[in-house]
C-alpha atoms as a PDB file:
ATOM      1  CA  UNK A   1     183.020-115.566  47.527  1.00  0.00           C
ATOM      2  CA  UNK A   2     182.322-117.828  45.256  1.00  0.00           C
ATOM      3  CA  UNK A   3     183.851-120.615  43.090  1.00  0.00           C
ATOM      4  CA  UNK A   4     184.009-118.783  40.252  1.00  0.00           C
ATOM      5  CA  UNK A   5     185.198-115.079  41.636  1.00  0.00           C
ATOM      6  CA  UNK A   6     187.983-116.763  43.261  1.00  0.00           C
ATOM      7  CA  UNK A   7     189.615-118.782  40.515  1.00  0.00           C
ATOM      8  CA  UNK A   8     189.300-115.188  38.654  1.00  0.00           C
ATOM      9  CA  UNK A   9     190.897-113.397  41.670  1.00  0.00           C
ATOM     10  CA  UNK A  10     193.526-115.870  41.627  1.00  0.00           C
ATOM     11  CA  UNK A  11     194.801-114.742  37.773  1.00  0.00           C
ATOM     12  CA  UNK A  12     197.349-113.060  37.427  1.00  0.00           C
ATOM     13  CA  UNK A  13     196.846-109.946  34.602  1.00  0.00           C
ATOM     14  CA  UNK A  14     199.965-109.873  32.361  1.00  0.00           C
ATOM     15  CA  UNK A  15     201.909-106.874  32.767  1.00  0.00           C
ATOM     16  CA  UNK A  16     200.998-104.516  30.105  1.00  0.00           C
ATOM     17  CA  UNK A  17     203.232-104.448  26.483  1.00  0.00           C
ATOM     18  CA  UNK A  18     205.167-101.394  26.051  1.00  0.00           C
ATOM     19  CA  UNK A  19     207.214-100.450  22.860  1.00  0.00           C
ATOM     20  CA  UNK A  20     207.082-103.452  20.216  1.00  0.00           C
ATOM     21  CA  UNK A  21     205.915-105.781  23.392  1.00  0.00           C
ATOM     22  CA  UNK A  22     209.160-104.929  25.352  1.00  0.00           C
ATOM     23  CA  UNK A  23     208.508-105.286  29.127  1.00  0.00           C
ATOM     24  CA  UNK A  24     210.595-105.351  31.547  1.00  0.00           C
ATOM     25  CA  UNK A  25     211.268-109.085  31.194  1.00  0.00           C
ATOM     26  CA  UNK A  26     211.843-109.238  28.139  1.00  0.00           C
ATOM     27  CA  UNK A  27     214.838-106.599  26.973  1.00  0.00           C
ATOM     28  CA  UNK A  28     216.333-108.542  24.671  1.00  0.00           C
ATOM     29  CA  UNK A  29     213.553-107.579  21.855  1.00  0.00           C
ATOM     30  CA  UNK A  30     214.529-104.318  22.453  1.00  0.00           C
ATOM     31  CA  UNK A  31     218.455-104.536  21.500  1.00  0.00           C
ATOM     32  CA  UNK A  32     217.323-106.921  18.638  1.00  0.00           C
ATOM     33  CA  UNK A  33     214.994-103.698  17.259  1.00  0.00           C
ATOM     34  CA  UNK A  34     217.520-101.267  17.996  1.00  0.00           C
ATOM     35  CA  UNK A  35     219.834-103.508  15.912  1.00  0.00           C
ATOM     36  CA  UNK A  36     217.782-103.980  13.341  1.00  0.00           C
ATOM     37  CA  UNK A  37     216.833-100.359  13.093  1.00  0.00           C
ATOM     38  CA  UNK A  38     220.564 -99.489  12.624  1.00  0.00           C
ATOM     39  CA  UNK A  39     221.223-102.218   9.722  1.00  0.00           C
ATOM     40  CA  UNK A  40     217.898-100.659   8.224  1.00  0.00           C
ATOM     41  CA  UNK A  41     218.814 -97.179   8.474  1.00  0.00           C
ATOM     42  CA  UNK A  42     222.485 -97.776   7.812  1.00  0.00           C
ATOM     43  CA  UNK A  43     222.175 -97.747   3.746  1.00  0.00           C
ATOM     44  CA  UNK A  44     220.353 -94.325   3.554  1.00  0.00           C
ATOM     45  CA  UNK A  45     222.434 -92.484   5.782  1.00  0.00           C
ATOM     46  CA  UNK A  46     225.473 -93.367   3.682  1.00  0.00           C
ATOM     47  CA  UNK A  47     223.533 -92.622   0.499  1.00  0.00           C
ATOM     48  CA  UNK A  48     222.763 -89.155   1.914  1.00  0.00           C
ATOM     49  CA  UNK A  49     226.328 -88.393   3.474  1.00  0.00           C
ATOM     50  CA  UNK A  50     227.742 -89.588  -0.277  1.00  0.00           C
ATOM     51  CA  UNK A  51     225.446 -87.445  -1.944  1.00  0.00           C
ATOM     52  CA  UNK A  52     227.584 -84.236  -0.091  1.00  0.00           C
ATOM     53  CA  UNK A  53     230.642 -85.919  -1.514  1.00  0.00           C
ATOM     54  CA  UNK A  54     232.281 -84.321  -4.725  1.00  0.00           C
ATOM     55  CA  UNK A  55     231.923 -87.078  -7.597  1.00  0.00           C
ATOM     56  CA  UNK A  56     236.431 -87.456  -7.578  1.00  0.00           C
ATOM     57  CA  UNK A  57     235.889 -88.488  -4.007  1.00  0.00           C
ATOM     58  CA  UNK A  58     233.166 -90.998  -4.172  1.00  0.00           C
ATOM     59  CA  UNK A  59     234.746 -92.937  -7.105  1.00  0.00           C
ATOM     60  CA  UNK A  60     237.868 -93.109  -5.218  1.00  0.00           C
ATOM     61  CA  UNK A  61     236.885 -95.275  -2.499  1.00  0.00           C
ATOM     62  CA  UNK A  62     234.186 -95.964   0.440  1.00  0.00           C
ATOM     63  CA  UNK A  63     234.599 -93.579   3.111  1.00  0.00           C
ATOM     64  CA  UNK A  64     232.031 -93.043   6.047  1.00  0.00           C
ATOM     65  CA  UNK A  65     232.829 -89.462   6.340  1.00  0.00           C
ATOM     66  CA  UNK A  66     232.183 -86.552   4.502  1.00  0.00           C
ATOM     67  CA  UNK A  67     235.910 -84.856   3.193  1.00  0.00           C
ATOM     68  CA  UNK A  68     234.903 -82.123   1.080  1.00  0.00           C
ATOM     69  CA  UNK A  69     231.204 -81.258   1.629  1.00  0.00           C
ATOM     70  CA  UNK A  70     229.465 -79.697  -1.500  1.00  0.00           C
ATOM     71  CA  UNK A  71     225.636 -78.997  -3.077  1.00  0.00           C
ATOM     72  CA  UNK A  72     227.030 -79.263  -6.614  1.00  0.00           C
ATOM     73  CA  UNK A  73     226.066 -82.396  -7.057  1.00  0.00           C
ATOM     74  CA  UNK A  74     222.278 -81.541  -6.389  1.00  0.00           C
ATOM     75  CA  UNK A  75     221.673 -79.028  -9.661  1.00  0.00           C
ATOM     76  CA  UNK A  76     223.649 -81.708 -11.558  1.00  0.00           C
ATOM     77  CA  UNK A  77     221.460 -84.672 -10.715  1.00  0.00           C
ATOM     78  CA  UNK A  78     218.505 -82.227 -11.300  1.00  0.00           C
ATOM     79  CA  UNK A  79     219.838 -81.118 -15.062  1.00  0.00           C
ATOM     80  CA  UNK A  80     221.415 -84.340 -15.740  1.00  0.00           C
ATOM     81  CA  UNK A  81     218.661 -87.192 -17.911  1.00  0.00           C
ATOM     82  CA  UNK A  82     215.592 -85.346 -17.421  1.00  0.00           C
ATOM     83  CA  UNK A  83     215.388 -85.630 -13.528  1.00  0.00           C
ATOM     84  CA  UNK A  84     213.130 -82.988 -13.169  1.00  0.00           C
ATOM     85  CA  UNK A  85     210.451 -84.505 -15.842  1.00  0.00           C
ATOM     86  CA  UNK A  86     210.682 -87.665 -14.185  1.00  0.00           C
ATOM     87  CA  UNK A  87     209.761 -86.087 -10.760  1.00  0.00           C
ATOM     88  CA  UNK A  88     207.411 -84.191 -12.232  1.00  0.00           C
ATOM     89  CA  UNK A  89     205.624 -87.814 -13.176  1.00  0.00           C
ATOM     90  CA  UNK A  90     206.051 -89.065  -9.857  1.00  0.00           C
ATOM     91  CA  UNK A  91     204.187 -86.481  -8.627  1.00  0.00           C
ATOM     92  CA  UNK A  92     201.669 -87.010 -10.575  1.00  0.00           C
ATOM     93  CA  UNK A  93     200.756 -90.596 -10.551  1.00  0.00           C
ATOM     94  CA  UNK A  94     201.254 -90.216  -6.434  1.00  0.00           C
ATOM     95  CA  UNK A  95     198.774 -87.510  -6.640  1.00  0.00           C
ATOM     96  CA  UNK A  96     196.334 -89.301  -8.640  1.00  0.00           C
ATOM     97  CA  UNK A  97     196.067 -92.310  -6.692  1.00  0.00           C
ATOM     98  CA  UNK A  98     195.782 -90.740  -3.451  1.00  0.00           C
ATOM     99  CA  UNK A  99     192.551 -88.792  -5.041  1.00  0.00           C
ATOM    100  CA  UNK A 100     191.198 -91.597  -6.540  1.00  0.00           C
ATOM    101  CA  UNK A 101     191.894 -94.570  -3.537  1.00  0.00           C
ATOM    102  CA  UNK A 102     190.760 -92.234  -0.272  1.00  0.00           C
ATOM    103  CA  UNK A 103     187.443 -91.802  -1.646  1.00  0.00           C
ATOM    104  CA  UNK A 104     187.455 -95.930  -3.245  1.00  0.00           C
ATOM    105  CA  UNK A 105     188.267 -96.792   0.828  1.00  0.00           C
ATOM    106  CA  UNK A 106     185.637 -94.303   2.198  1.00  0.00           C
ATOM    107  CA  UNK A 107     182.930 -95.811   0.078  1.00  0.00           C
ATOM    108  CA  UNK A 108     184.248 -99.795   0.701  1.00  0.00           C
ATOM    109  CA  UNK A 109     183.893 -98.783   4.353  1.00  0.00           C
ATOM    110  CA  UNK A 110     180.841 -97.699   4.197  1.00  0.00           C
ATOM    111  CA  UNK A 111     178.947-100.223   2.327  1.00  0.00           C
ATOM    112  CA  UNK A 112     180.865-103.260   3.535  1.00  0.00           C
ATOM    113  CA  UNK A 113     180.091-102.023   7.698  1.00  0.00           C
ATOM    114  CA  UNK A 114     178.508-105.023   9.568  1.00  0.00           C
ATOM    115  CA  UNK A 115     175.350-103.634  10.960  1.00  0.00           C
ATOM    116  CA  UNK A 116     174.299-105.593  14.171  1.00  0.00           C
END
């Protein structure tokens, strides 16, 4: 064997990265992401659950649980301020740009390639 074989035998591979880099020596990345996920996800849920909430109960205080589940409030938002124009906008600048960028990346991709 020689010199250089052996100091390469002698390395030891690093265990291979599993979700976000969490191995099993390092758990403590995964209760920091699991943490973080639940501060992240935290704001929506209670936007959603609200949005079930009849408008009496949600300007009478914070509550984290639905009372008096409705769908009124849906058609209301919809009617109310020209919601359904504004969506309607949305949808049509997010349209545009994903028809205009995909084919803008496909041709930077293919003129910018590094041919070896």
């Amino acid at each position: 064997m020689t010199r250089r074989t052996a100091r390469t035998a002698r390395r030891r591979r690093p265990a291979p990265s599993g979700l976000l880099g969490i191995n099993r020596h390092r758990p403590a990345r995964l209760v920091i992401a699991v943490i973080f996920a639940a501060i992240s996800v935290f704001p929506l849920l209670f936007m959603v659950m609200q949005s079930f909430e009849p408008p009496s109960d949600i300007l009478s205080g914070v509550s984290l649980t639905v009372t008096n589940p409705t769908l009124a409030n849906y058609p209301a938002a919809w009617n109310a301020n020209s919601f359904g124009q504004y969506f309607a906008n949305s949808l049509v600048v997010s349209v545009a740009t994903v028809v205009i960028t995909i084919p803008l990346a496909w041709l930077l991709h293919r003129f910018t390639r590094v041919r070896s």
